[in-house]
Protein backbone atom coordinates (compact mmCIF):
# COMPACT_ATOMS: atom_id res chain seq x y z
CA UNK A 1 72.98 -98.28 -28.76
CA UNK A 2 74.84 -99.34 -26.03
CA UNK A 3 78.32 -101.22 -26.96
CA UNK A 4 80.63 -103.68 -24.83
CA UNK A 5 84.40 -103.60 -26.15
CA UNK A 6 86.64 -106.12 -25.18
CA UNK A 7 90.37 -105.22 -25.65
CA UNK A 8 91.67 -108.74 -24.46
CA UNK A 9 94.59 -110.74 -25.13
CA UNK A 10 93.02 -114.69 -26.05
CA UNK A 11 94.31 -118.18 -25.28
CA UNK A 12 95.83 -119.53 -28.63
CA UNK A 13 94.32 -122.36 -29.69
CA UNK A 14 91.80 -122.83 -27.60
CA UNK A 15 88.66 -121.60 -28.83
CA UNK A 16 86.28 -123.25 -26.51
CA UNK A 17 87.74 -121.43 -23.86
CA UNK A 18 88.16 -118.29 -25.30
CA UNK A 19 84.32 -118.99 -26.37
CA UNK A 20 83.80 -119.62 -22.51
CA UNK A 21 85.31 -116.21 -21.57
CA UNK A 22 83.40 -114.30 -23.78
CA UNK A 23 80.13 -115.79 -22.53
CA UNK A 24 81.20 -114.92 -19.22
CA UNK A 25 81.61 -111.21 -20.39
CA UNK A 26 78.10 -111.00 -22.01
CA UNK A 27 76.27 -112.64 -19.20
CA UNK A 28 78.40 -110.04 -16.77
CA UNK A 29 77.79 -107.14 -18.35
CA UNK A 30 74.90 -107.25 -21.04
CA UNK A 31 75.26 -104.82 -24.40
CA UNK A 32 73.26 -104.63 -27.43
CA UNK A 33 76.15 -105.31 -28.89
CA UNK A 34 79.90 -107.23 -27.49
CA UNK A 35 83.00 -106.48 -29.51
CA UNK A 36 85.80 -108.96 -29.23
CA UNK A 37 89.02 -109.40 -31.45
CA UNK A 38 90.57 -109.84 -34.50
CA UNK A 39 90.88 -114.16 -34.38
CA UNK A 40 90.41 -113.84 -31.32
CA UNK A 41 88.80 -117.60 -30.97
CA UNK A 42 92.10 -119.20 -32.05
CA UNK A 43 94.71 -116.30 -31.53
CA UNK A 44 96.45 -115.17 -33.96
CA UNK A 45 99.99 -116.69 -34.22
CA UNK A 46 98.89 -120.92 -34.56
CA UNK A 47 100.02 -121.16 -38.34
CA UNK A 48 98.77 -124.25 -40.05
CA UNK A 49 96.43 -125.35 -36.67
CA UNK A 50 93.97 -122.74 -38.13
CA UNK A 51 92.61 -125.16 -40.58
CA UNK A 52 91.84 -127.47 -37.30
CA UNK A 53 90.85 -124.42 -35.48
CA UNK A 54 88.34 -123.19 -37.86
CA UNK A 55 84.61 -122.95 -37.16
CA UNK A 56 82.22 -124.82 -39.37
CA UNK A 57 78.27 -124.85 -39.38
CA UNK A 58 77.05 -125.84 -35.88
CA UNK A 59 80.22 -125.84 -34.52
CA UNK A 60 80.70 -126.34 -30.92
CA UNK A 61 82.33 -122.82 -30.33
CA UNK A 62 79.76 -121.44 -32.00
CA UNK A 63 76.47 -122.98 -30.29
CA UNK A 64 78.57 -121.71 -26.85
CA UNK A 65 78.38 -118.15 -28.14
CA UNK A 66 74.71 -118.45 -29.57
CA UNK A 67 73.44 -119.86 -26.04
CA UNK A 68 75.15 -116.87 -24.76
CA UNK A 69 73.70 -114.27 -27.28
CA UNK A 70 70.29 -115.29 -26.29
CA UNK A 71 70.82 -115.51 -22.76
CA UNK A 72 72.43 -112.21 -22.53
CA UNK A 73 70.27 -110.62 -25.19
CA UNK A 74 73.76 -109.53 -26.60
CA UNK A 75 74.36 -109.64 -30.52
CA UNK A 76 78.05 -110.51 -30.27
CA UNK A 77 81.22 -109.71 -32.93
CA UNK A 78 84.02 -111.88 -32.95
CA UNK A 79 86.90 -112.93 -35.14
CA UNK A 80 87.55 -116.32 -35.85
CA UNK A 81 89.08 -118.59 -38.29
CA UNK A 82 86.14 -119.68 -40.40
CA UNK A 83 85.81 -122.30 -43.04
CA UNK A 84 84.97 -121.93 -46.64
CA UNK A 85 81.78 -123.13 -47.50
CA UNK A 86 82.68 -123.00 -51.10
CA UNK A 87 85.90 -124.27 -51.68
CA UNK A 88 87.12 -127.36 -49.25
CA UNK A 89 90.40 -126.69 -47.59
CA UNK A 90 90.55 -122.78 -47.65
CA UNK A 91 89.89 -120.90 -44.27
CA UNK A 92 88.89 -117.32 -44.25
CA UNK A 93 89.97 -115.05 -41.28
CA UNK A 94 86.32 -113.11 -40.10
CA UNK A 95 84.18 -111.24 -37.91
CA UNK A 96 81.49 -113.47 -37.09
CA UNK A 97 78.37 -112.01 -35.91
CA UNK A 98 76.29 -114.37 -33.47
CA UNK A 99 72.76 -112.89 -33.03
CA UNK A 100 70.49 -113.47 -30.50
CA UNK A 101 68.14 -114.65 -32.11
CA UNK A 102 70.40 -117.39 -33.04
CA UNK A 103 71.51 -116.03 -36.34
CA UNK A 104 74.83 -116.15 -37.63
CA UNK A 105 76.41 -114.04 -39.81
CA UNK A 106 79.92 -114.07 -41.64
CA UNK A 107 82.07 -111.24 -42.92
CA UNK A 108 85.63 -112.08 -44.59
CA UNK A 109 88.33 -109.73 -44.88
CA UNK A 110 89.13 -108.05 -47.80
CA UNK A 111 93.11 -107.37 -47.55
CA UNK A 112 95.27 -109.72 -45.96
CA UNK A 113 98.65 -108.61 -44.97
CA UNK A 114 101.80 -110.15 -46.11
CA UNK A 115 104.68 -107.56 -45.07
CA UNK A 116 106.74 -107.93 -41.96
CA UNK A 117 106.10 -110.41 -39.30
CA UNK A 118 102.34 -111.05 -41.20
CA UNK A 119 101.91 -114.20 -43.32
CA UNK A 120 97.61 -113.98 -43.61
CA UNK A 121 98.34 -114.14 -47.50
CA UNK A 122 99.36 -117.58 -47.63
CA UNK A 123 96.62 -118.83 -44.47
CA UNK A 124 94.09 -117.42 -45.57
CA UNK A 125 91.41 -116.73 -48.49
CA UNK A 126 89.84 -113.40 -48.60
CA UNK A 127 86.63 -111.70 -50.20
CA UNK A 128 85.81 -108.55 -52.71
CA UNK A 129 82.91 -107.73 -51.29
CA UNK A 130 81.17 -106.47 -47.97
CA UNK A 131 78.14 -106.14 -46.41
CA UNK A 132 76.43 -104.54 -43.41
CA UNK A 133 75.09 -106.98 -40.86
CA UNK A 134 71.13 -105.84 -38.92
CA UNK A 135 71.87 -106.04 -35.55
CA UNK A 136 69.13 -104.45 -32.77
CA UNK A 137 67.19 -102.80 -35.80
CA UNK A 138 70.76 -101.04 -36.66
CA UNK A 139 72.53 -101.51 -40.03
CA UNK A 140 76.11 -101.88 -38.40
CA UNK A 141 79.55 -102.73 -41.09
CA UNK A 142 82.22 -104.87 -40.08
CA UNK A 143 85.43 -104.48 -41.20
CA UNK A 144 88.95 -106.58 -40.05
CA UNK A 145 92.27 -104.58 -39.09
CA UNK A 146 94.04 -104.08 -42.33
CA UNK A 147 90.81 -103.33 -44.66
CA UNK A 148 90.74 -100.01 -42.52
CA UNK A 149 93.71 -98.70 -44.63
CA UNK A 150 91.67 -99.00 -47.58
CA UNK A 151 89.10 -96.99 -47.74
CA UNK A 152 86.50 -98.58 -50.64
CA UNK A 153 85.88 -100.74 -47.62
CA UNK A 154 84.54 -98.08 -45.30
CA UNK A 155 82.67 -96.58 -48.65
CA UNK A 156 81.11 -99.84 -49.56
CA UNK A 157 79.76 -100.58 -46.45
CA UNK A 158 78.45 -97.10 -45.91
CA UNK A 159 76.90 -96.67 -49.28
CA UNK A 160 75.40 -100.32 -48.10
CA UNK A 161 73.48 -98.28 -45.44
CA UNK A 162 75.90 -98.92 -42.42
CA UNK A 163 74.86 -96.64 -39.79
CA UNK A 164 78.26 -97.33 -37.54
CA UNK A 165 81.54 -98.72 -38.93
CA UNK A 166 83.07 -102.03 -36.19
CA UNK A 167 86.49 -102.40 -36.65
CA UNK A 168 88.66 -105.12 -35.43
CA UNK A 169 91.77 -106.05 -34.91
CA UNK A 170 95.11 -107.54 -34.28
CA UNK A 171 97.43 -105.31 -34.64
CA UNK A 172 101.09 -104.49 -33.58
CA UNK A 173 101.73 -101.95 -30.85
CA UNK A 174 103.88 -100.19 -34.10
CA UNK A 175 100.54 -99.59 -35.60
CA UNK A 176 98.56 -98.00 -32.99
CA UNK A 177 99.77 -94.40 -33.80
CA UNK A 178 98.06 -95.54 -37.66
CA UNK A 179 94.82 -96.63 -36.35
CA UNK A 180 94.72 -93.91 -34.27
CA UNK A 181 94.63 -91.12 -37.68
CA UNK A 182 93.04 -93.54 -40.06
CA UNK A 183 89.99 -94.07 -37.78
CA UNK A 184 88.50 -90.94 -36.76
CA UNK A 185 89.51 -89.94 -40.56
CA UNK A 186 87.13 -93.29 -42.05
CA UNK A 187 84.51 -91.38 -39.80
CA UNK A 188 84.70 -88.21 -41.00
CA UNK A 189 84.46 -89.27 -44.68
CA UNK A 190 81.63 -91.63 -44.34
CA UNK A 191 79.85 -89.15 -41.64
CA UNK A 192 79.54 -92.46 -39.59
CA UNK A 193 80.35 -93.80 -36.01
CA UNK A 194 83.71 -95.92 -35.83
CA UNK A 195 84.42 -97.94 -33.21
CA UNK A 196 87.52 -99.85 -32.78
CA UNK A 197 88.84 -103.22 -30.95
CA UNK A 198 92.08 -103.94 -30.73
CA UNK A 199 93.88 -107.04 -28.76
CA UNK A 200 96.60 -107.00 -26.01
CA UNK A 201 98.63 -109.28 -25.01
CA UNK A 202 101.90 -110.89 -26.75
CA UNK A 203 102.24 -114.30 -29.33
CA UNK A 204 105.29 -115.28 -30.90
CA UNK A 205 107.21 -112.39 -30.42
CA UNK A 206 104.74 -109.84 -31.82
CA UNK A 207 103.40 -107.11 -29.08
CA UNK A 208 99.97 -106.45 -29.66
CA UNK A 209 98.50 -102.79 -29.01
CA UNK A 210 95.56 -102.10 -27.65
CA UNK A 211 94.01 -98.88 -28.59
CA UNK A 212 90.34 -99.57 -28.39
CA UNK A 213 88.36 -96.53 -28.60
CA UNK A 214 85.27 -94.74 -30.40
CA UNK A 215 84.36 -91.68 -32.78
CA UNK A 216 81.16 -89.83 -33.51
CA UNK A 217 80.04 -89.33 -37.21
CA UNK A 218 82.61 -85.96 -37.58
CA UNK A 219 85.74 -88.34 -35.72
CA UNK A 220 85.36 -87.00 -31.99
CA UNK A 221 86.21 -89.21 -29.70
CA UNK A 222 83.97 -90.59 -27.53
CA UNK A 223 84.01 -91.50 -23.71
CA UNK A 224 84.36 -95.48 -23.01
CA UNK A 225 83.42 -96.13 -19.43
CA UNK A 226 85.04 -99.20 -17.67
CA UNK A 227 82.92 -102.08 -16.71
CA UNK A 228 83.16 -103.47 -13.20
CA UNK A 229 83.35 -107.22 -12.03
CA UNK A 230 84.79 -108.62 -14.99
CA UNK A 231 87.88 -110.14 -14.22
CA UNK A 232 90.47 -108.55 -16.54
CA UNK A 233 94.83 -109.73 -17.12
CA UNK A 234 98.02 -107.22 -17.73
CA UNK A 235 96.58 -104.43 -20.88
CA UNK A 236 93.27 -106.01 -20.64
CA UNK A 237 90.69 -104.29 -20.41
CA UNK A 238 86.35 -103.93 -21.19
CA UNK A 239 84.29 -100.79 -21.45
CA UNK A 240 81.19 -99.68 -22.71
CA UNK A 241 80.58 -96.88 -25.21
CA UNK A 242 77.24 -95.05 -26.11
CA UNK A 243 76.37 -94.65 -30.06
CA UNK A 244 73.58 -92.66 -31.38
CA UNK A 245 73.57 -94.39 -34.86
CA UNK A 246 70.80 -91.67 -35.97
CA UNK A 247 73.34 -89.19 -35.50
CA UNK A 248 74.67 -90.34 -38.83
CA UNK A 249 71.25 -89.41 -40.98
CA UNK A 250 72.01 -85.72 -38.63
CA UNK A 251 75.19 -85.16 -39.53
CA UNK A 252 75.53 -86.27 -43.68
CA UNK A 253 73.30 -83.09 -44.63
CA UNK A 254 76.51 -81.22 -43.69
CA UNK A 255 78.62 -83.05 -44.87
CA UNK A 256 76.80 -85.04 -47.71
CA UNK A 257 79.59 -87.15 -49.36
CA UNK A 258 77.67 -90.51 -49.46
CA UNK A 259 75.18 -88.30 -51.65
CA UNK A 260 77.50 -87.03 -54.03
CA UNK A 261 79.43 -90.17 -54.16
CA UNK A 262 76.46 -91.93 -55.39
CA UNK A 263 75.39 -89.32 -57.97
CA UNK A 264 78.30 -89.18 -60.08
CA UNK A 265 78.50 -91.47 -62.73
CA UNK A 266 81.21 -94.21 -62.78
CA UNK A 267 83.98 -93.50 -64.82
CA UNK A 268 84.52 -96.22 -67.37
CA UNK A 269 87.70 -97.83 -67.61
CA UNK A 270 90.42 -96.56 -70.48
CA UNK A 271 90.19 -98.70 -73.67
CA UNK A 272 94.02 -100.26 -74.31
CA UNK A 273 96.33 -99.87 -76.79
């Protein structure tokens, strides 16, 4: 399975154009799979203009990247503001999965951040619950920067039958050196592929860090190759990684924690006083 990653730095709020750019990326350099992001349709400093930025059913943005999914034959991740479809008002930050076969597919994160220069708790509304996402005949989980330091979110989604892990995110250079011990470690634990997508660039005083990279199912790192021809600012940069997403089904017989994870009985909770 051959994956694009694209550690960019986006225009805030403008997602057509940031929709534009990524359309020129997947018609550039096809993948079975393009990884852009955390918010990276509306950036992630714009404060209340989420709730204007946020994609709805049929949305503009979003018919850009499907014409560009099936053109490219590229299933493509993304984050993006997204609004509820339950609840009128509330706007979920997500990885939005644009198939090409024109499906669409929406995971919310789980934790939102509300320490230090962060303030997702009061923008947005997040979910309990995740779910892997079929992409190329693959069972692939998405998860969105901060859920990575939990890891029931990396368990659920494996135990769901993810065969790689996509992170993304938009994180602080500060927190590199974290993602850089908690990834290959979610890996390791799940005996699944991680790969990882960081943004660049700088909004509102924050520094964003980079730090893309990949990790076989026992947290190796594996070789991203640059792509050529893509036009690419200061920190940016795309590559291309190769997963083996069989190498999971390998590895787990020697190391089978999924299996005794989902033997052992669930403990039931203590009765109060």
């Amino acid at each position: 399975m051959r994956l694009l990653l694209a550690e960019l730095a986006p225009v805030p709020g403008t997602p057509e154009s940031n929709a534009e750019r990524i359309a020129s990326i997947v018609r550039a350099a096809p993948a079975d799979l393009a990884v852009f992001p955390e918010l990276y349709l509306s950036g992630y400093r714009v404060g209340d203009r989420f709730h204007r930025l946020a994609l709805t059913p049929r949305d503009p943005v979003t018919e850009t990247l499907r014409g560009a999914a099936a053109a490219s034959r590229t299933a493509i991740l993304v984050g993006a503001p997204v609004a509820s479809t339950e609840r009128a008002g509330e706007v979920h930050n997500a990885a939005v999965a644009i198939l090409p076969s024109g499906e669409v597919h929406v995971q919310v994160k789980r934790y939102l951040p509300t320490f230090g220069p962060f303030e997702e708790g009061t923008l947005f509304t997040p979910t309990d619950t995740s779910h892997p996402i079929a992409v190329g005949g693959r069972s692939i989980g998405p998860e969105i920067c901060y859920d990575v330091f939990f890891p029931e979110v990396s368990r659920d989604l494996a135990l769901a039958g993810a065969e790689l892990l996509v992170a993304i995110s938009a994180a602080p250079v500060t927190s590199r050196r974290l993602f850089e011990r908690l990834l290959p470690a979610r890996a390791i634990e799940n005996a699944v592929p991680v790969v990882y997508v960081n943004r660049v660039g700088v909004e509102d005083g924050i520094v964003f860090g980079g730090g893309t990279g990949a990790w076989d199912s026992r947290g190796e790192p594996l070789g991203l190759a640059p792509v050529a021809g893509i036009t690419t600012g200061p920190d940016e940069r795309v590559v291309t990684v190769v997963i083996d997403p069989g190498e999971a089904a390998r590895w787990r017989p020697f190391r089978p924690v999924l299996r005794d994870v989902a033997s052992r009985p669930s403990t039931p909770a203590a009765d109060g006083p």
